[in-house]
Protein backbone atom coordinates (compact mmCIF):
# COMPACT_ATOMS: atom_id res chain seq x y z
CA UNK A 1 1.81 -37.96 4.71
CA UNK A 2 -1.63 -39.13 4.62
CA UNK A 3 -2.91 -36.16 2.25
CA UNK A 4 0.38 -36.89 -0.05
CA UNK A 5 -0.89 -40.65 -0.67
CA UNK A 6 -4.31 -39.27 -0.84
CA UNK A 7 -3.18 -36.76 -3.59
CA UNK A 8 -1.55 -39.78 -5.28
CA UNK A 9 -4.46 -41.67 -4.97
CA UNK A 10 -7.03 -40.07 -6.39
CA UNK A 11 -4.64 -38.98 -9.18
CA UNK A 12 -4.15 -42.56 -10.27
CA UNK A 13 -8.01 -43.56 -10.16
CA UNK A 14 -8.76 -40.36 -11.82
CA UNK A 15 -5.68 -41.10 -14.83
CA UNK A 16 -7.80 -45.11 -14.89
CA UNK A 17 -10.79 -43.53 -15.33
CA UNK A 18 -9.35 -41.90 -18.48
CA UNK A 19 -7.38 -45.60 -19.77
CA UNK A 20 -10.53 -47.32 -19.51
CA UNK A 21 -12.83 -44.85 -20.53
CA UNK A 22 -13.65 -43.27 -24.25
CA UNK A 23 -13.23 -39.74 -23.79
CA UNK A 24 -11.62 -37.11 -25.91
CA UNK A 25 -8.60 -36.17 -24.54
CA UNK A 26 -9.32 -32.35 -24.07
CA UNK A 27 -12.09 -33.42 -21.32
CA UNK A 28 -9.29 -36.47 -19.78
CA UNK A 29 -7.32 -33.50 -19.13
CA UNK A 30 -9.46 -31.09 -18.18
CA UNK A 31 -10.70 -33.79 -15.50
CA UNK A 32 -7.27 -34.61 -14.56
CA UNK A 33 -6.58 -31.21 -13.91
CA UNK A 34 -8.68 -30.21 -11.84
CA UNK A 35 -8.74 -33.33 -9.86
CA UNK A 36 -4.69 -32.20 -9.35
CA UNK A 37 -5.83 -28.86 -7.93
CA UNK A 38 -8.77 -29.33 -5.86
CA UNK A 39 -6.86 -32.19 -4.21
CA UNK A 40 -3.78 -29.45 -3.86
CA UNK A 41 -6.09 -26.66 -2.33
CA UNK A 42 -6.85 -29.10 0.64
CA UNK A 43 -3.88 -30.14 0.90
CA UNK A 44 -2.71 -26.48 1.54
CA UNK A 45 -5.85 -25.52 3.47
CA UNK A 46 -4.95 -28.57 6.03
CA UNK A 47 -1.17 -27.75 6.19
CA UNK A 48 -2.01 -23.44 6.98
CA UNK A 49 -4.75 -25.53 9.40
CA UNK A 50 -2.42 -26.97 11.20
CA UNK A 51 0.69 -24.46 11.62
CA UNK A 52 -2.06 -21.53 12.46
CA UNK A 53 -2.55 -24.08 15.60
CA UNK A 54 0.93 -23.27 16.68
CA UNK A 55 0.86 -19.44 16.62
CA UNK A 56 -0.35 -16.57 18.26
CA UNK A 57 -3.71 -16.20 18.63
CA UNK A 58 -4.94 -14.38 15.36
CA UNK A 59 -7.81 -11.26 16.55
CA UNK A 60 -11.08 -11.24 14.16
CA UNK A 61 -11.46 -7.48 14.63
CA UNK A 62 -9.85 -4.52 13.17
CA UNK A 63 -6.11 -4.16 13.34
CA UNK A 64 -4.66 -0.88 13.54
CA UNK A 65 -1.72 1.24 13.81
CA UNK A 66 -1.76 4.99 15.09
CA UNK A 67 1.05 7.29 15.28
CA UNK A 68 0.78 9.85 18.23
CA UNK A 69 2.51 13.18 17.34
CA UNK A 70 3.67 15.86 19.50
CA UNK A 71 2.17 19.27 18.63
CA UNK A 72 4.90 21.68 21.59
CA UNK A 73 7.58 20.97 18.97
CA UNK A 74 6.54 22.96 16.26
CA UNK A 75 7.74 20.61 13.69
CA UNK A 76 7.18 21.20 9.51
CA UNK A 77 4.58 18.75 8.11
CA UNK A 78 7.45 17.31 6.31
CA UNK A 79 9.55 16.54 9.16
CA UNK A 80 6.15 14.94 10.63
CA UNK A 81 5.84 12.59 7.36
CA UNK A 82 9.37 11.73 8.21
CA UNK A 83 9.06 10.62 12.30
CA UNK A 84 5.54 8.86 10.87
CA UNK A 85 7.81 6.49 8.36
CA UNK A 86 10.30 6.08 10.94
CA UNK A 87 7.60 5.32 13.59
CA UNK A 88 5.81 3.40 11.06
CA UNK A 89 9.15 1.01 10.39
CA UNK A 90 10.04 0.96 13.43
CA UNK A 91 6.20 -0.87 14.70
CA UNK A 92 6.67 -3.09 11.32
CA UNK A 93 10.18 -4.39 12.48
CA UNK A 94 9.36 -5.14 15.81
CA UNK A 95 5.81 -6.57 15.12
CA UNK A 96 8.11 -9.02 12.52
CA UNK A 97 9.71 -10.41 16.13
CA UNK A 98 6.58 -10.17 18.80
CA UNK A 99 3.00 -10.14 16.70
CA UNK A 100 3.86 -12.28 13.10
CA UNK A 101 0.25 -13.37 12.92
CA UNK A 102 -1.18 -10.19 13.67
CA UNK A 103 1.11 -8.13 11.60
CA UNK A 104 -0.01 -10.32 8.65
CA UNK A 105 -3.60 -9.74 9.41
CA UNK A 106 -2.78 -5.95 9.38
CA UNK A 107 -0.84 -6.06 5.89
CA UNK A 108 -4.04 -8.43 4.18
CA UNK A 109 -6.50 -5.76 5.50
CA UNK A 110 -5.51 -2.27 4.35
CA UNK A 111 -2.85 -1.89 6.32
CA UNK A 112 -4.78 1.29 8.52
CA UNK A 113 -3.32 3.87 10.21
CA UNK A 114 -4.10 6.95 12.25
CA UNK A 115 -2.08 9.55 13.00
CA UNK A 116 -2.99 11.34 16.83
CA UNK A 117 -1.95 14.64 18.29
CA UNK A 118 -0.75 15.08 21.62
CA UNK A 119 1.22 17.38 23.95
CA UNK A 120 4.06 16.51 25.71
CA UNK A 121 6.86 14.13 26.13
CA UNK A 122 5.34 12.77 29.59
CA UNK A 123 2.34 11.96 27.58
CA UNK A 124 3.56 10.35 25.12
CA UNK A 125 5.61 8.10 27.42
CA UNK A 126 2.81 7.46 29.55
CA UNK A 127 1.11 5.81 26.52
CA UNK A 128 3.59 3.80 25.47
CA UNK A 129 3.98 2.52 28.93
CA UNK A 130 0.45 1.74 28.74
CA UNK A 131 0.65 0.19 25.41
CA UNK A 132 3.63 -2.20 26.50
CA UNK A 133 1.41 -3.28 29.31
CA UNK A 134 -1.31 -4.07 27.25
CA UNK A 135 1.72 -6.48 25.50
CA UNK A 136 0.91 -3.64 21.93
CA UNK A 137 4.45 -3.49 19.63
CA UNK A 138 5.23 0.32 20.78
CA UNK A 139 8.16 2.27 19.31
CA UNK A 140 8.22 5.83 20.13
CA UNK A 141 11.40 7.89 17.67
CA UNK A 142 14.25 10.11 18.92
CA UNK A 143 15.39 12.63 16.64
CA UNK A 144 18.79 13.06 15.45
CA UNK A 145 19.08 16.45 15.31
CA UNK A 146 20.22 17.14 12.39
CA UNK A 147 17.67 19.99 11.20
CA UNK A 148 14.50 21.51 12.92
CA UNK A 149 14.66 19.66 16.36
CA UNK A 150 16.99 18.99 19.24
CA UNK A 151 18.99 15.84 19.26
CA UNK A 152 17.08 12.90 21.65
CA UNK A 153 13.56 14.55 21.20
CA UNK A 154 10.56 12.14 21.11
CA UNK A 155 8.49 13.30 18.35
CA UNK A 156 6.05 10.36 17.47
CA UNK A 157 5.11 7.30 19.09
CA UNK A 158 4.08 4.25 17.18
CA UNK A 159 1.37 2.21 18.56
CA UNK A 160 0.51 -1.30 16.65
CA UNK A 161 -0.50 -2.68 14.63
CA UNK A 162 -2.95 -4.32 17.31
CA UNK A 163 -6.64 -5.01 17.65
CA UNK A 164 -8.24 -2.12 17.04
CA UNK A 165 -10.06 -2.30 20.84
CA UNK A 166 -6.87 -2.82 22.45
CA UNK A 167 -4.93 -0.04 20.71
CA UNK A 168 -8.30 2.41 21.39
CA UNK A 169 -7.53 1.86 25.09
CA UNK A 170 -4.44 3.61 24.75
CA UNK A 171 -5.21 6.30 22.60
CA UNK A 172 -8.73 6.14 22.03
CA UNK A 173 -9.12 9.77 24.09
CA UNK A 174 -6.47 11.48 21.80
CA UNK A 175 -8.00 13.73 18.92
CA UNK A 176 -6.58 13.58 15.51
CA UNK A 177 -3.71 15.14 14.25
């Protein structure tokens, strides 16, 4: 409340200012103005201030978001685009829930991504165990079945978005795909 009555405030001495002075009144509003949005920037800069307080802790480093693909199924490049958007939805959704402030960092900093090979199904949940541990948004993607692969395959695991450092412990010894 005190930065609304300091808003009003400075708005009334500034509108005084005008009354009592003899100014034209292209420069009373041009000082008006932007005595209305300076005061408004601070007012927003304390209020995102104070509710960033209240959240998650926000990492400064690079946030991330890799997509591990199996290379013993074979699949098209196509049908790898389409378990990468799925994967890639599937992160976004749940980072929505578990990482907000993180997945806001990700989206106001290129959104990056990198996609991984590796070889097996036991690999692939072996790092997503790992991710999970390290408390990463992990969604690995099941296939339907409907075309190239069998129904309930794993083809790509999601990993992120995350600190850059943290998501490198998972995969950072996978080569890319």
């Amino acid at each position: 409340m005190s930065t609304v009555s300091g808003l009003l405030k400075s708005m009334i001495e500034t509108m005084l200012q005008i009354l009592t002075a003899k100014i034209p009144l292209w420069q009373a509003t041009l000082l008006l103005g932007s005595t209305a949005l300076l005061t408004r920037l601070s007012f927003h800069t304390t209020a995102a201030a104070k509710k960033s307080k209240n959240k998650e802790e926000v990492p400064s480093e690079e946030i991330k978001l890799v997509l591990v693909i199996r290379t013993d199924l074979g699949m098209t490049k196509g049908k790898i685009a389409a378990q990468c958007a799925h994967a890639t939805l599937g992160c976004y959704k749940r980072a929505i829930r578990q990482k907000p402030q993180v997945l806001k960092m990700w989206e106001a900093t290129g959104q990056s991504k990198v996609t991984l090979k590796c070889a097996s199904e036991e690999e692939m949940l072996e790092l997503q165990q790992r991710a999970r541990s390290l408390g990463l948004v992990s969604e690995s993607i099941c296939d339907a079945g409907r075309t190239q692969i069998a129904a309930g395959s794993r083809t790509v695991l999601g990993i992120g978005p995350g600190p850059a450092s943290v998501v490198d412990q998972v995969s950072g010894h996978l080569k890319l795909y």
